[in-house]
PDB file of N, CA and C in Angstrom:
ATOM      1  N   UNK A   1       0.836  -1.168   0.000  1.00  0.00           N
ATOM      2  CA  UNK A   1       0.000   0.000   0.000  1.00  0.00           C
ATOM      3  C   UNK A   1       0.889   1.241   0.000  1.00  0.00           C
ATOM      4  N   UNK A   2       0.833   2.292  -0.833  1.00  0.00           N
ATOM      5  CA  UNK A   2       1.789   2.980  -1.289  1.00  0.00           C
ATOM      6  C   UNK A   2       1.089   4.459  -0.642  1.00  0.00           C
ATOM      7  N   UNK A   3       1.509   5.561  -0.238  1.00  0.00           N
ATOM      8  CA  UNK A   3       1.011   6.866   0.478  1.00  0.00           C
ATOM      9  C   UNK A   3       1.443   7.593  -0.609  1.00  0.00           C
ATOM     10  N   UNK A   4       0.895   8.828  -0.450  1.00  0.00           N
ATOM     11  CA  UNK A   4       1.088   9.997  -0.870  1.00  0.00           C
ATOM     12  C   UNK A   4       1.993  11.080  -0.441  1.00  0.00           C
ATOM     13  N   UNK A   5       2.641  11.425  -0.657  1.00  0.00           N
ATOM     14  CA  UNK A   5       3.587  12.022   0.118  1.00  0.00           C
ATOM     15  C   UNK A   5       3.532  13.987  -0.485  1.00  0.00           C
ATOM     16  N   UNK A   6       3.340  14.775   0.174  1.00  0.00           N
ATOM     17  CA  UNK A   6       3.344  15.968  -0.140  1.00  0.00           C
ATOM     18  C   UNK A   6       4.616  16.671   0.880  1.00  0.00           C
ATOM     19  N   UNK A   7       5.688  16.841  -0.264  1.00  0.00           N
ATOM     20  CA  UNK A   7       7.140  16.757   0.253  1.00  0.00           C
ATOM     21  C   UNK A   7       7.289  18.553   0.812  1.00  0.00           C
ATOM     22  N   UNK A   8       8.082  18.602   1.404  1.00  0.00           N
ATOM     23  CA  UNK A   8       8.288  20.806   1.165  1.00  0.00           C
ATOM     24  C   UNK A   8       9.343  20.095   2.094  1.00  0.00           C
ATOM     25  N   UNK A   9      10.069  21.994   1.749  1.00  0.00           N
ATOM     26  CA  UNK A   9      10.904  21.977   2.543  1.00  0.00           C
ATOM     27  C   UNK A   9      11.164  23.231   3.524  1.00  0.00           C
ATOM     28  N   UNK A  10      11.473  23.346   5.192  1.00  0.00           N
ATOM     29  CA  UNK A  10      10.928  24.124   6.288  1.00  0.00           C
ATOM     30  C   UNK A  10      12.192  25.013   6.391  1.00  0.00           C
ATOM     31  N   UNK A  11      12.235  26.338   7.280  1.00  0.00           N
ATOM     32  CA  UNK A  11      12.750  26.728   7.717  1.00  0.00           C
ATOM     33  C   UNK A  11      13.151  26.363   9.306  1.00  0.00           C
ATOM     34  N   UNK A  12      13.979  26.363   9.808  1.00  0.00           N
ATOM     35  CA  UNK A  12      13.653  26.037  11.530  1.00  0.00           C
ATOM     36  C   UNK A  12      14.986  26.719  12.446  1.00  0.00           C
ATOM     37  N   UNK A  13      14.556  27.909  12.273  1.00  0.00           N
ATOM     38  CA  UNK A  13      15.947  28.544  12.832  1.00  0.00           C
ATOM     39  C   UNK A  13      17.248  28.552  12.484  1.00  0.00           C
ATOM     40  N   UNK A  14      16.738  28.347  11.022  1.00  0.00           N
ATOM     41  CA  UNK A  14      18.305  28.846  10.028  1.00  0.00           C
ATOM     42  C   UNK A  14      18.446  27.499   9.242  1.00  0.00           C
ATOM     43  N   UNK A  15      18.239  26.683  10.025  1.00  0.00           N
ATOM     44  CA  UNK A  15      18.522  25.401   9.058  1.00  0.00           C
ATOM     45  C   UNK A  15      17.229  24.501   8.639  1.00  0.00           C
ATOM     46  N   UNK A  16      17.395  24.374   6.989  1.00  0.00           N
ATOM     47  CA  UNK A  16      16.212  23.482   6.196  1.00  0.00           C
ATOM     48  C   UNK A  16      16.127  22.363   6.985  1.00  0.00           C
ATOM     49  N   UNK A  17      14.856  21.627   7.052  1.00  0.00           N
ATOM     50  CA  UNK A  17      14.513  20.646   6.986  1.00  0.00           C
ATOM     51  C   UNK A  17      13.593  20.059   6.369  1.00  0.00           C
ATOM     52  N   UNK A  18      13.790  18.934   5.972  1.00  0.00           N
ATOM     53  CA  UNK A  18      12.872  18.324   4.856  1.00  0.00           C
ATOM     54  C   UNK A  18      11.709  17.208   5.479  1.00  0.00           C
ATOM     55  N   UNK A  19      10.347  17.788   5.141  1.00  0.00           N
ATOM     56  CA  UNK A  19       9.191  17.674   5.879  1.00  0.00           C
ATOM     57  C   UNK A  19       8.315  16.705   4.985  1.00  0.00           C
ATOM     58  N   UNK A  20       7.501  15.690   5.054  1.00  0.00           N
ATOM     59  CA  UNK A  20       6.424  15.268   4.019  1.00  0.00           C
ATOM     60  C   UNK A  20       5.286  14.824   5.315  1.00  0.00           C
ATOM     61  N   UNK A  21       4.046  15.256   4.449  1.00  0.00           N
ATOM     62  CA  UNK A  21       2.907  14.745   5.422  1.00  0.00           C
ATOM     63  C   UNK A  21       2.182  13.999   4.202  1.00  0.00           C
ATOM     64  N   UNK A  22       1.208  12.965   4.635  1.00  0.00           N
ATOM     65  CA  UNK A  22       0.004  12.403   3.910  1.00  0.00           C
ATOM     66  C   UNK A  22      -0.864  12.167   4.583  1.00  0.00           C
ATOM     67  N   UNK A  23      -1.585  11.973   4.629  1.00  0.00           N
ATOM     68  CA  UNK A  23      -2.946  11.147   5.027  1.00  0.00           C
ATOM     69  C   UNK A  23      -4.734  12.160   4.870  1.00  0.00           C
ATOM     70  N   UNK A  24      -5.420  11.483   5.913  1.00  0.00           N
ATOM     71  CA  UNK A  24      -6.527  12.470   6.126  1.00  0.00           C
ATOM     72  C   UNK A  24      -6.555  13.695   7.261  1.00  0.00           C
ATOM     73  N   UNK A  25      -6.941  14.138   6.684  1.00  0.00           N
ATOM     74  CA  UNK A  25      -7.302  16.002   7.790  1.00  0.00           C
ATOM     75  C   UNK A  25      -7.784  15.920   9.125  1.00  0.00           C
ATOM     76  N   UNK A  26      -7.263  14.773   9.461  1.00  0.00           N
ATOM     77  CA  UNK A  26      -7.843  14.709  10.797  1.00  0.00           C
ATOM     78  C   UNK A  26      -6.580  14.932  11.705  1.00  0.00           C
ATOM     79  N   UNK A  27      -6.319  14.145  12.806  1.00  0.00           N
ATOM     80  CA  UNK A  27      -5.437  14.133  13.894  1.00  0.00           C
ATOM     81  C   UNK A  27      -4.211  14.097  13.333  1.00  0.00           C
ATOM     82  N   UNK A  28      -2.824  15.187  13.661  1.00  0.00           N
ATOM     83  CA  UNK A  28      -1.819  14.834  13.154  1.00  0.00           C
ATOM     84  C   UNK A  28      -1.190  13.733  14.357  1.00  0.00           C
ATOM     85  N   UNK A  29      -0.609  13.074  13.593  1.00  0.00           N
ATOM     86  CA  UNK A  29       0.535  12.337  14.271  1.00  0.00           C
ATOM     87  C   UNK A  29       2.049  12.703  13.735  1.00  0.00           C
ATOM     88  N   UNK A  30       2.785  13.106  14.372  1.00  0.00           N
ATOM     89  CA  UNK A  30       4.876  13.140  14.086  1.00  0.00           C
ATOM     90  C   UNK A  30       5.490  11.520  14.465  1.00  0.00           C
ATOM     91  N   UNK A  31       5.559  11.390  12.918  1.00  0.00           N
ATOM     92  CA  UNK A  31       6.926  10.103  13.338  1.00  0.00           C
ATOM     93  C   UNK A  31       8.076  10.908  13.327  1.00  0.00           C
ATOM     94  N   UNK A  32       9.093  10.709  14.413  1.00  0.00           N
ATOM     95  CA  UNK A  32      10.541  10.835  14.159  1.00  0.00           C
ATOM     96  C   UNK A  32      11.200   9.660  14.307  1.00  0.00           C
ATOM     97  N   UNK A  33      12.231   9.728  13.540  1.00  0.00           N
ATOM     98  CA  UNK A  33      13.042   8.734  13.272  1.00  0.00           C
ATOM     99  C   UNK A  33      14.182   8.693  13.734  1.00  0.00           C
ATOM    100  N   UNK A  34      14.827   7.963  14.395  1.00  0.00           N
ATOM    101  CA  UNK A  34      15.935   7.150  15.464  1.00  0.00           C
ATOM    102  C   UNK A  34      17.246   7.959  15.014  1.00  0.00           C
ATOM    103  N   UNK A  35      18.602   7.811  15.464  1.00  0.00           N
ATOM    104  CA  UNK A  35      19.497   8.270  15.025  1.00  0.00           C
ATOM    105  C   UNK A  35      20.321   7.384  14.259  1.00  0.00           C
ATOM    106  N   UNK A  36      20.336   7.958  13.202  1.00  0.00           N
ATOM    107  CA  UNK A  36      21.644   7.159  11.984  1.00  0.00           C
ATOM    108  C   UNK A  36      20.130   7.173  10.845  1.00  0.00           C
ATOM    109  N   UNK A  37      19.366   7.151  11.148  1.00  0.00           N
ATOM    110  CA  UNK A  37      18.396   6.775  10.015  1.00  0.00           C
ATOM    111  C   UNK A  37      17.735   7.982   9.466  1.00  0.00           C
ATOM    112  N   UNK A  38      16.400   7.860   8.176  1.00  0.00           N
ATOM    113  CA  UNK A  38      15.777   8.768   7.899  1.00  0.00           C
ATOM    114  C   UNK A  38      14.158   8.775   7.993  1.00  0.00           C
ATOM    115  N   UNK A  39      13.913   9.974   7.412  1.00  0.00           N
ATOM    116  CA  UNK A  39      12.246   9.596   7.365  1.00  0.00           C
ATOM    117  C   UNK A  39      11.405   8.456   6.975  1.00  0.00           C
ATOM    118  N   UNK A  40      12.682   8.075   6.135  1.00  0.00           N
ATOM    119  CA  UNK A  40      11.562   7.047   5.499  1.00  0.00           C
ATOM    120  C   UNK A  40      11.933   5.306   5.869  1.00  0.00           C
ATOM    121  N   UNK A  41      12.406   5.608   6.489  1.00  0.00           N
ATOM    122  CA  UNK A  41      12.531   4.396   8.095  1.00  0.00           C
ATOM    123  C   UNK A  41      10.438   3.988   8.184  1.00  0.00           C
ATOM    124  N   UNK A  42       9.963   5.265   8.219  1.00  0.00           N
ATOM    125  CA  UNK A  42       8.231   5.189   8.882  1.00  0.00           C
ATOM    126  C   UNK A  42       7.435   4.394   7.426  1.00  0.00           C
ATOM    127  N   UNK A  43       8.027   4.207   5.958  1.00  0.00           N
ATOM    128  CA  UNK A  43       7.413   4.046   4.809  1.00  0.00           C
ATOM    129  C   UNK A  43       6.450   2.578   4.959  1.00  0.00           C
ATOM    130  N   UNK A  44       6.370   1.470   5.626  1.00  0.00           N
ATOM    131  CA  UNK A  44       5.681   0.566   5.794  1.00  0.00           C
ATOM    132  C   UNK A  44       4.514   1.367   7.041  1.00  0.00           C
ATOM    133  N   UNK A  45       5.077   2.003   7.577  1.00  0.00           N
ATOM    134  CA  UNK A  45       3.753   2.051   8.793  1.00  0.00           C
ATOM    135  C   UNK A  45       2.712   3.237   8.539  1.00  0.00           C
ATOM    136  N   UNK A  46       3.728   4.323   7.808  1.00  0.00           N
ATOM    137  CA  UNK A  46       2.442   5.833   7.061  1.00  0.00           C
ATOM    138  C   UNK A  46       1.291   5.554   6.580  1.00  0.00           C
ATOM    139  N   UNK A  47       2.073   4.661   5.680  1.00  0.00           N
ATOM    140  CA  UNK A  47      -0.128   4.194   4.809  1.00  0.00           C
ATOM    141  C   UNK A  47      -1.314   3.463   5.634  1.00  0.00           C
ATOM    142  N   UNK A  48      -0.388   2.705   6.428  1.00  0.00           N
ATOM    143  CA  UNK A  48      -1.933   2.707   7.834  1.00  0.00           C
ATOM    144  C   UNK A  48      -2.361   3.350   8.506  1.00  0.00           C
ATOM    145  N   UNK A  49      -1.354   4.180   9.289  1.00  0.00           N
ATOM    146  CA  UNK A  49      -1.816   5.119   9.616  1.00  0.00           C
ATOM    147  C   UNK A  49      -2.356   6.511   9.158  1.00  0.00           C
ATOM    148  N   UNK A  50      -2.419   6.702   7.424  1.00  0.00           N
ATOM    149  CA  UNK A  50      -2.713   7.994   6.741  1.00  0.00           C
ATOM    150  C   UNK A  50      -4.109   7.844   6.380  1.00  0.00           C
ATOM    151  N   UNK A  51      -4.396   6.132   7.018  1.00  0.00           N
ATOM    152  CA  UNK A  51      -6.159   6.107   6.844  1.00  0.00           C
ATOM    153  C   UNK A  51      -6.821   6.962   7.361  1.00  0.00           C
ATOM    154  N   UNK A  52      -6.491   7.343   8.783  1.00  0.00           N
ATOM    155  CA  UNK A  52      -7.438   8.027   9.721  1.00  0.00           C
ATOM    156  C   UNK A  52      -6.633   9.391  10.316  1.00  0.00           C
ATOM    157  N   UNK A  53      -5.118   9.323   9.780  1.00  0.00           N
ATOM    158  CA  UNK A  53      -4.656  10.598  10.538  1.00  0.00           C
ATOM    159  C   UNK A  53      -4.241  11.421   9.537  1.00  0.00           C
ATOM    160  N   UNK A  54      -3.526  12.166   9.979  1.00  0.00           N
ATOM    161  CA  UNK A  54      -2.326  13.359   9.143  1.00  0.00           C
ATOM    162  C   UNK A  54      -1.260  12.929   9.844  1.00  0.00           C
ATOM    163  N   UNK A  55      -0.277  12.228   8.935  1.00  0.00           N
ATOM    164  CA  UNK A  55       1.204  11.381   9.338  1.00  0.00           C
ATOM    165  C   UNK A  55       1.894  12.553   8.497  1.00  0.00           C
ATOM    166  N   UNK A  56       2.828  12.699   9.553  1.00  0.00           N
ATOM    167  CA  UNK A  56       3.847  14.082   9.448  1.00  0.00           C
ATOM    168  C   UNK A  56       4.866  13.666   9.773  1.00  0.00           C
ATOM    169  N   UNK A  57       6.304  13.722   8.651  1.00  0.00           N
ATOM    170  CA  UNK A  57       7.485  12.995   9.143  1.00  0.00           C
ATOM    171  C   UNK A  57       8.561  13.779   8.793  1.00  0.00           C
ATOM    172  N   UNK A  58       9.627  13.929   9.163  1.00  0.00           N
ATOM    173  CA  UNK A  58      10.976  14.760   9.066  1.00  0.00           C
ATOM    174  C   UNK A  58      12.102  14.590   9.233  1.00  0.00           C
ATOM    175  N   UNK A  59      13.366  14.593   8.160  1.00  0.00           N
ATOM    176  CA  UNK A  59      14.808  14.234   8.667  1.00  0.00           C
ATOM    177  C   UNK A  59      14.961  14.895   9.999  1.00  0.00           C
ATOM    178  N   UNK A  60      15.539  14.869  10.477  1.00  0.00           N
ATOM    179  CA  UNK A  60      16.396  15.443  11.809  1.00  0.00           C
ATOM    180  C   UNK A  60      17.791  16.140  11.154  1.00  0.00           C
ATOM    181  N   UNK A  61      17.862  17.374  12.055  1.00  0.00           N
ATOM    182  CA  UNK A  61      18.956  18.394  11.726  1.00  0.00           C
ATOM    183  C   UNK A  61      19.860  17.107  11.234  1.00  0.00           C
ATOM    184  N   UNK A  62      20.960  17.210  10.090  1.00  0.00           N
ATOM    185  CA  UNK A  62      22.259  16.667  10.276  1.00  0.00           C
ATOM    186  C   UNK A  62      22.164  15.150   9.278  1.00  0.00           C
ATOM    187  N   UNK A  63      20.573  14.893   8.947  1.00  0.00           N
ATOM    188  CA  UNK A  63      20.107  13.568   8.350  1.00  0.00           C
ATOM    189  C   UNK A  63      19.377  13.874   7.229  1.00  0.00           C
ATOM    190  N   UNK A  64      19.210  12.645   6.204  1.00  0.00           N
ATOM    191  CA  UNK A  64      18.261  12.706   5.515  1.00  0.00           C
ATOM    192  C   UNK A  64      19.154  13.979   4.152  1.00  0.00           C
ATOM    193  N   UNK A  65      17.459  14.510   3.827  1.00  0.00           N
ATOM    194  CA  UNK A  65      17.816  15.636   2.573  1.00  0.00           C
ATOM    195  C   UNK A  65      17.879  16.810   3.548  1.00  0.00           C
ATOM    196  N   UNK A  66      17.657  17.227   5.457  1.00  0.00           N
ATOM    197  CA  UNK A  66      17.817  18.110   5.829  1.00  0.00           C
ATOM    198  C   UNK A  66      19.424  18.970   6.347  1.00  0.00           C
ATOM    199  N   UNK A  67      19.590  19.858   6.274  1.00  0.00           N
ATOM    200  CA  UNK A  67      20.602  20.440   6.548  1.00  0.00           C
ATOM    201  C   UNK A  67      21.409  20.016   8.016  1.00  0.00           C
ATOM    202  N   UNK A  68      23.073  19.526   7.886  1.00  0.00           N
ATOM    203  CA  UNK A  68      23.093  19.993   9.135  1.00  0.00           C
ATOM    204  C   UNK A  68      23.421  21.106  10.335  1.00  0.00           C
ATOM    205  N   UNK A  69      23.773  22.004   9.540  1.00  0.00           N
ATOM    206  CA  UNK A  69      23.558  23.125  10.345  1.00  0.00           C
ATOM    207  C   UNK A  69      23.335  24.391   9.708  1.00  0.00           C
TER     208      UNK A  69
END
């Protein structure tokens, strides 16, 4: 089961970070993801949960496509 992903990218006190949410307009939920890894560590568990929520996920400063400093 494959999600939708609506990608951008944030400001957060000087340094980008790279943000994607999917699901429905309801309750957000934030996955963050562990250290050494990325957002998309959450890619098996988003589409169940984007049934009923707003799944909101983000590199961490230093990871991923986000900046590290």
């Amino acid at each position: 089961m494959a999600v939708r992903w609506n990608k951008q990218t944030i400001d957060a006190g000087g340094v980008r970070l790279a943000v994607r949410q999917a699901g429905a307009r309801g309750t957000p939920v934030v996955l963050v993801h562990g250290l050494g890894t990325i957002q998309r560590s959450w890619d098996r568990l988003a589409p169940l949960l984007a049934r009923d929520l707003r799944v909101v996920s983000y590199d961490q400063r230093g990871h991923g496509a986000s900046q590290a400093a």
